[in-house]
Protein backbone atom coordinates (compact mmCIF):
# COMPACT_ATOMS: atom_id res chain seq x y z
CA UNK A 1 0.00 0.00 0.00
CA UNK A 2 1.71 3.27 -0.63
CA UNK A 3 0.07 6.71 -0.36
CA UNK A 4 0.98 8.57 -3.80
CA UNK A 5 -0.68 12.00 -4.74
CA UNK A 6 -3.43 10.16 -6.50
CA UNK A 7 -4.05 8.08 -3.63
CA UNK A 8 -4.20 11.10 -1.08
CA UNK A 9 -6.30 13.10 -3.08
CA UNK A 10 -9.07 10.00 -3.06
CA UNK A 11 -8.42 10.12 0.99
CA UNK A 12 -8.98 13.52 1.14
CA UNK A 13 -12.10 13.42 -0.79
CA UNK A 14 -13.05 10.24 1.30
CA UNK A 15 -12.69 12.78 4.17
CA UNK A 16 -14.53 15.48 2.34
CA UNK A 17 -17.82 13.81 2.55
CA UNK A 18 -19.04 14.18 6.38
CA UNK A 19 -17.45 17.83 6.29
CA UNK A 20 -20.40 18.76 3.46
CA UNK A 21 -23.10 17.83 6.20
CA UNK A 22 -20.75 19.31 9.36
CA UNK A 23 -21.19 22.38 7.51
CA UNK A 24 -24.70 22.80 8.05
CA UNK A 25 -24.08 22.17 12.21
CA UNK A 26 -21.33 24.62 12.89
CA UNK A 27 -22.16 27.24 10.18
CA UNK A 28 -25.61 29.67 9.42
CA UNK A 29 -27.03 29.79 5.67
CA UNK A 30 -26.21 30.89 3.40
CA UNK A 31 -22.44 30.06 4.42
CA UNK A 32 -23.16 26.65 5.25
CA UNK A 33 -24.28 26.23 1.43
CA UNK A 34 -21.53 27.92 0.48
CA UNK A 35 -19.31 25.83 2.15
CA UNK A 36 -20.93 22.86 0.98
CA UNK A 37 -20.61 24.31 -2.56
CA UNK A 38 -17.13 24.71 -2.51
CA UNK A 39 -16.23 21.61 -0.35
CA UNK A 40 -18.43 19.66 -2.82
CA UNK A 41 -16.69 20.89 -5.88
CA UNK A 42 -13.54 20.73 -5.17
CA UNK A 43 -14.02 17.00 -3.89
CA UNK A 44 -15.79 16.29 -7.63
CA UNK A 45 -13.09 17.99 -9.25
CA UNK A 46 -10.36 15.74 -7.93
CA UNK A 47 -12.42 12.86 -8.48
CA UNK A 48 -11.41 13.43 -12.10
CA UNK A 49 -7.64 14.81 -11.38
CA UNK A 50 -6.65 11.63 -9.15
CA UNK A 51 -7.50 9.32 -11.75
CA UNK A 52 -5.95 11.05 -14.51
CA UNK A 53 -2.83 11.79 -12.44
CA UNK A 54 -2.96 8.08 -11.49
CA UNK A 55 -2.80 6.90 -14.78
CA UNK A 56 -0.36 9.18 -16.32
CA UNK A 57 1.95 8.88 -13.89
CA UNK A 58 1.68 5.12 -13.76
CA UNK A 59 0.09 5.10 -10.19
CA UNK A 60 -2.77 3.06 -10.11
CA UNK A 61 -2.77 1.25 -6.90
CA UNK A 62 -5.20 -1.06 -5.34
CA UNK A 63 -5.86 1.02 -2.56
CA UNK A 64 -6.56 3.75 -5.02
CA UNK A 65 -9.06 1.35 -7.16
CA UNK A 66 -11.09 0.44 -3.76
CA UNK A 67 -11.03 3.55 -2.34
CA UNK A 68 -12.01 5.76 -5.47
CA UNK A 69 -15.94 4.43 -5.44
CA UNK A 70 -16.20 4.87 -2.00
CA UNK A 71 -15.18 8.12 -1.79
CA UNK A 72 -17.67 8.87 -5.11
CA UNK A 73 -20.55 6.98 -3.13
CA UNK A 74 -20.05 9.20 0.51
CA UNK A 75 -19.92 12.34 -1.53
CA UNK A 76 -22.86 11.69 -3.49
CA UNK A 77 -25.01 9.74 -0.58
CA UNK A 78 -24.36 12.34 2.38
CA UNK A 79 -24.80 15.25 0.01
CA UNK A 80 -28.13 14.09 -0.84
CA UNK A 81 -28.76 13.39 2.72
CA UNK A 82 -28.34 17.16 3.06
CA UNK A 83 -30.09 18.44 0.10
CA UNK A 84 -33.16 16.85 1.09
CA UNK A 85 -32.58 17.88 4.76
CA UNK A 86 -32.73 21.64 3.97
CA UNK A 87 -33.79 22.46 0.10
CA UNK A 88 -37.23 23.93 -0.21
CA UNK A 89 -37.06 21.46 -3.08
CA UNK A 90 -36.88 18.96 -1.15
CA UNK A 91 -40.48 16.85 -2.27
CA UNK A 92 -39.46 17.21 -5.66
CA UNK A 93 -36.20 15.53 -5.34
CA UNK A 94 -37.46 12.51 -2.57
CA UNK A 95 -37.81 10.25 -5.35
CA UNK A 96 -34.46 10.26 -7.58
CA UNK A 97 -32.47 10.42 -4.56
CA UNK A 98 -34.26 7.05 -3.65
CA UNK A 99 -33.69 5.70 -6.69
CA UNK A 100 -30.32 6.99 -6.59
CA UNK A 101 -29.35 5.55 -3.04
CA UNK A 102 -30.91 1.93 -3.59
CA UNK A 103 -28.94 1.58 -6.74
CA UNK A 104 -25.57 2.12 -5.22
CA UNK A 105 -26.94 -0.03 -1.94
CA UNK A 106 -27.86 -2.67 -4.23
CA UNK A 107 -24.57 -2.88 -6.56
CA UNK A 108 -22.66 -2.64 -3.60
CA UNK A 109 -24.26 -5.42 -2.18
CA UNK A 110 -23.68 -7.69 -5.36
CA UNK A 111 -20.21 -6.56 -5.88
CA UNK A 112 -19.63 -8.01 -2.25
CA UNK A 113 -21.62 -10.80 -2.34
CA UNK A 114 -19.51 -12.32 -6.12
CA UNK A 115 -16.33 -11.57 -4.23
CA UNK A 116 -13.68 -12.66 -6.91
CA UNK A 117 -16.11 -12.26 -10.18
CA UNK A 118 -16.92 -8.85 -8.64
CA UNK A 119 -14.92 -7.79 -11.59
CA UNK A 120 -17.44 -8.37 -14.17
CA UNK A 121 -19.12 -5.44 -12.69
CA UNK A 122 -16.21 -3.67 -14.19
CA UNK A 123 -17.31 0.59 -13.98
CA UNK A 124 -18.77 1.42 -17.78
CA UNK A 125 -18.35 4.29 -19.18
CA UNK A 126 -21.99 5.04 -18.83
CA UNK A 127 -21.63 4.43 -14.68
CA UNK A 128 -19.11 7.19 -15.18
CA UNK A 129 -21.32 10.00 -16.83
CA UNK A 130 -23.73 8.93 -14.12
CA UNK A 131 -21.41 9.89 -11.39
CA UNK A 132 -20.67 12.88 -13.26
CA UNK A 133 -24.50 13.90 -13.70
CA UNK A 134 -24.87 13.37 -10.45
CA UNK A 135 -22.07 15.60 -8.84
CA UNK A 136 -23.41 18.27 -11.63
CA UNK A 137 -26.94 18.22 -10.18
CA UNK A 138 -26.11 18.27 -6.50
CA UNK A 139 -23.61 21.34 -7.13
CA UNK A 140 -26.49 22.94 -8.69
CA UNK A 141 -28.70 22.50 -6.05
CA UNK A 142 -26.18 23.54 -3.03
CA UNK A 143 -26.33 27.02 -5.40
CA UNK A 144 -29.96 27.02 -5.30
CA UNK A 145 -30.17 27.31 -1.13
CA UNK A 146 -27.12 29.91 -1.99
CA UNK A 147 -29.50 32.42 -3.32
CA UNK A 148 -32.40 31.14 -1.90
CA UNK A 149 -31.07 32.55 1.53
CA UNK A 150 -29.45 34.94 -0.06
CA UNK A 151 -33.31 36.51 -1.18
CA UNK A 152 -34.24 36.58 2.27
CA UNK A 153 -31.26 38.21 3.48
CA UNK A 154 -31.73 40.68 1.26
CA UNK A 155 -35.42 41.12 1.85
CA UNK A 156 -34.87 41.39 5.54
CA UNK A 157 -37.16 44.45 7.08
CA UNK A 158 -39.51 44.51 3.89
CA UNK A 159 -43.61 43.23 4.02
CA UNK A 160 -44.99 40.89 1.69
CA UNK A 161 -46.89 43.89 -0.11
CA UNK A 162 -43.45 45.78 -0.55
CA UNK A 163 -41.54 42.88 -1.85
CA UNK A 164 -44.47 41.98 -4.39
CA UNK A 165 -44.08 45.38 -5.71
CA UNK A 166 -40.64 45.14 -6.41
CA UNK A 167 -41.23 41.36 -8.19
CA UNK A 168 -43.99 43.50 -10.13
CA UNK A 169 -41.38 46.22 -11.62
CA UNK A 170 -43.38 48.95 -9.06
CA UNK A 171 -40.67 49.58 -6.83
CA UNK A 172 -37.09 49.73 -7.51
CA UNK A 173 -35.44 46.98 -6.88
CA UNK A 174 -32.71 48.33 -4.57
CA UNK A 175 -30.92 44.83 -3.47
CA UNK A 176 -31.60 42.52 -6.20
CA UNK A 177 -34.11 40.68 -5.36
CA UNK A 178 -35.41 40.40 -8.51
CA UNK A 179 -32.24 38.40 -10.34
CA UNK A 180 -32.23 36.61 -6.86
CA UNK A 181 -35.24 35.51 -7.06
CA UNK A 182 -34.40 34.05 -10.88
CA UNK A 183 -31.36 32.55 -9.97
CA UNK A 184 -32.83 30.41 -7.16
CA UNK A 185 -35.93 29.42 -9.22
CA UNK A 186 -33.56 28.31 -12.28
CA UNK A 187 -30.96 26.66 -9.86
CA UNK A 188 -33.57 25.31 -8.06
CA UNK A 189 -35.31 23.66 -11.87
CA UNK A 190 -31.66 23.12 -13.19
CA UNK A 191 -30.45 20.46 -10.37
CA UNK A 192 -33.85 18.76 -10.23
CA UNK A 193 -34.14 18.22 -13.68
CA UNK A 194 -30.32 16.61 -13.70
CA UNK A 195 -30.81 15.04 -10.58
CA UNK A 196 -33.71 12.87 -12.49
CA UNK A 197 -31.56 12.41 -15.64
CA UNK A 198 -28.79 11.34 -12.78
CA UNK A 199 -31.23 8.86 -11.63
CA UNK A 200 -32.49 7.55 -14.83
CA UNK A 201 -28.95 6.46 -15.66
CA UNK A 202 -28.53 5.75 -12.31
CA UNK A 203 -31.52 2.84 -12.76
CA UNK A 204 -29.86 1.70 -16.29
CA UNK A 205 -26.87 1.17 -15.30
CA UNK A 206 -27.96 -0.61 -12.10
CA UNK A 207 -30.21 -2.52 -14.25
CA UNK A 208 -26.79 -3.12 -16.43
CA UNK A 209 -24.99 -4.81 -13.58
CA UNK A 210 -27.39 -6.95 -12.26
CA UNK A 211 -27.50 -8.49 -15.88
CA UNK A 212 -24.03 -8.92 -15.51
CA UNK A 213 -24.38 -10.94 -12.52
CA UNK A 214 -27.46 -12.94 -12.83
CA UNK A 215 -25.16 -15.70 -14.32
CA UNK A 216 -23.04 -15.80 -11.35
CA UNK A 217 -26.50 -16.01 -8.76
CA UNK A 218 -27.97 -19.00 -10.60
CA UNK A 219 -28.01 -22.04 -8.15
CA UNK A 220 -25.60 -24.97 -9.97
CA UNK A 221 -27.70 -27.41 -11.40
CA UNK A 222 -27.31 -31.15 -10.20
């Protein structure tokens, strides 16, 4: 086991994960969504830098291959755990994260159970534009609660009847509420509609491996 670059970067984004939902314990909104944001980016973006620095510099390790879809799993999985913990979205998005978190339950679970033949549920290309979808969609929607809380902040001290004048084009809009207000609503339709396209290929591709296995579950024949 040796701890290259590649390999620390996967550690560090291993330890990335429970800091996204710490955020929201030690920190106010919006800079706990902030936080998140950043955390949760920079953790995607080295998903993609540790594997290319892995493989151009002739790294690959097997600590780095088990560690790599863990690390993708806790980002993804405690993320979600926050998003629907604290978006205003958060009905909308119940049902792809479902789908989302009982597909990478399930394929864990086969993965463990074939042991040795686990490598016939070799990562597809697809599986990685799925990961990618995903980490797209939840980015978006740590933005959304970024100017989501940033609209109230800025409404602060204003009644209903003053802010719908403003949204109406009857009151100058001093502290941007009105781009605010756009910016959370688009966020907010942005990272739910990815987050479904994230689960749809989410579904095929756990559909995918369980094909893959089913000849390894059948019971021999005697």
């Amino acid at each position: 086991m040796r701890m290259s670059l590649p390999n620390l970067l996967t550690v560090l984004r291993l330890l990335a994960a429970p800091m996204v939902a710490i955020m929201f314990l030690y920190f106010t909104r919006p800079y706990a969504d902030w936080f998140a944001l950043v955390l949760f980016v920079l953790a995607a973006v080295t998903d993609w830098f540790d594997g290319y620095l892995a493989r151009a510099w002739r790294q690959e390790s097997k600590l780095g291959a088990m560690l790599d879809p863990i690390a993708d799993k806790a980002m993804v999985v405690i993320a979600l755990m926050v998003i629907i913990g604290f978006s205003s979205w958060s009905a909308w998005l119940v049902l792809p994260a479902t789908v989302i978190l009982f597909r990478e339950v399930f394929v864990s679970g086969l993965r463990e159970y074939l042991g040795a033949t686990a490598g016939t549920l070799r990562v597809t290309r697809l599986a990685k534009w799925k990961t990618m979808l995903q980490m797209v969609a939840i980015a978006v929607l740590f933005s959304q609660g970024v100017f989501e809380h940033y609209l109230v902040i800025s409404a602060f001290g204003m009644d209903q009847p003053m802010v719908n004048e403003i949204f109406a084009g009857l009151q100058p809009d001093l502290q941007g509420l009105r781009w605010k207000q756009q910016a959370m609503v688009w966020a907010g339709h942005i990272g739910h509609v990815l987050l479904w396209l994230a689960a749809a290929l989410t579904l095929i591709t756990g559909v995918d491996y369980f094909v893959k296995a089913l000849p390894h579950l059948k019971d021999d024949q005697r």
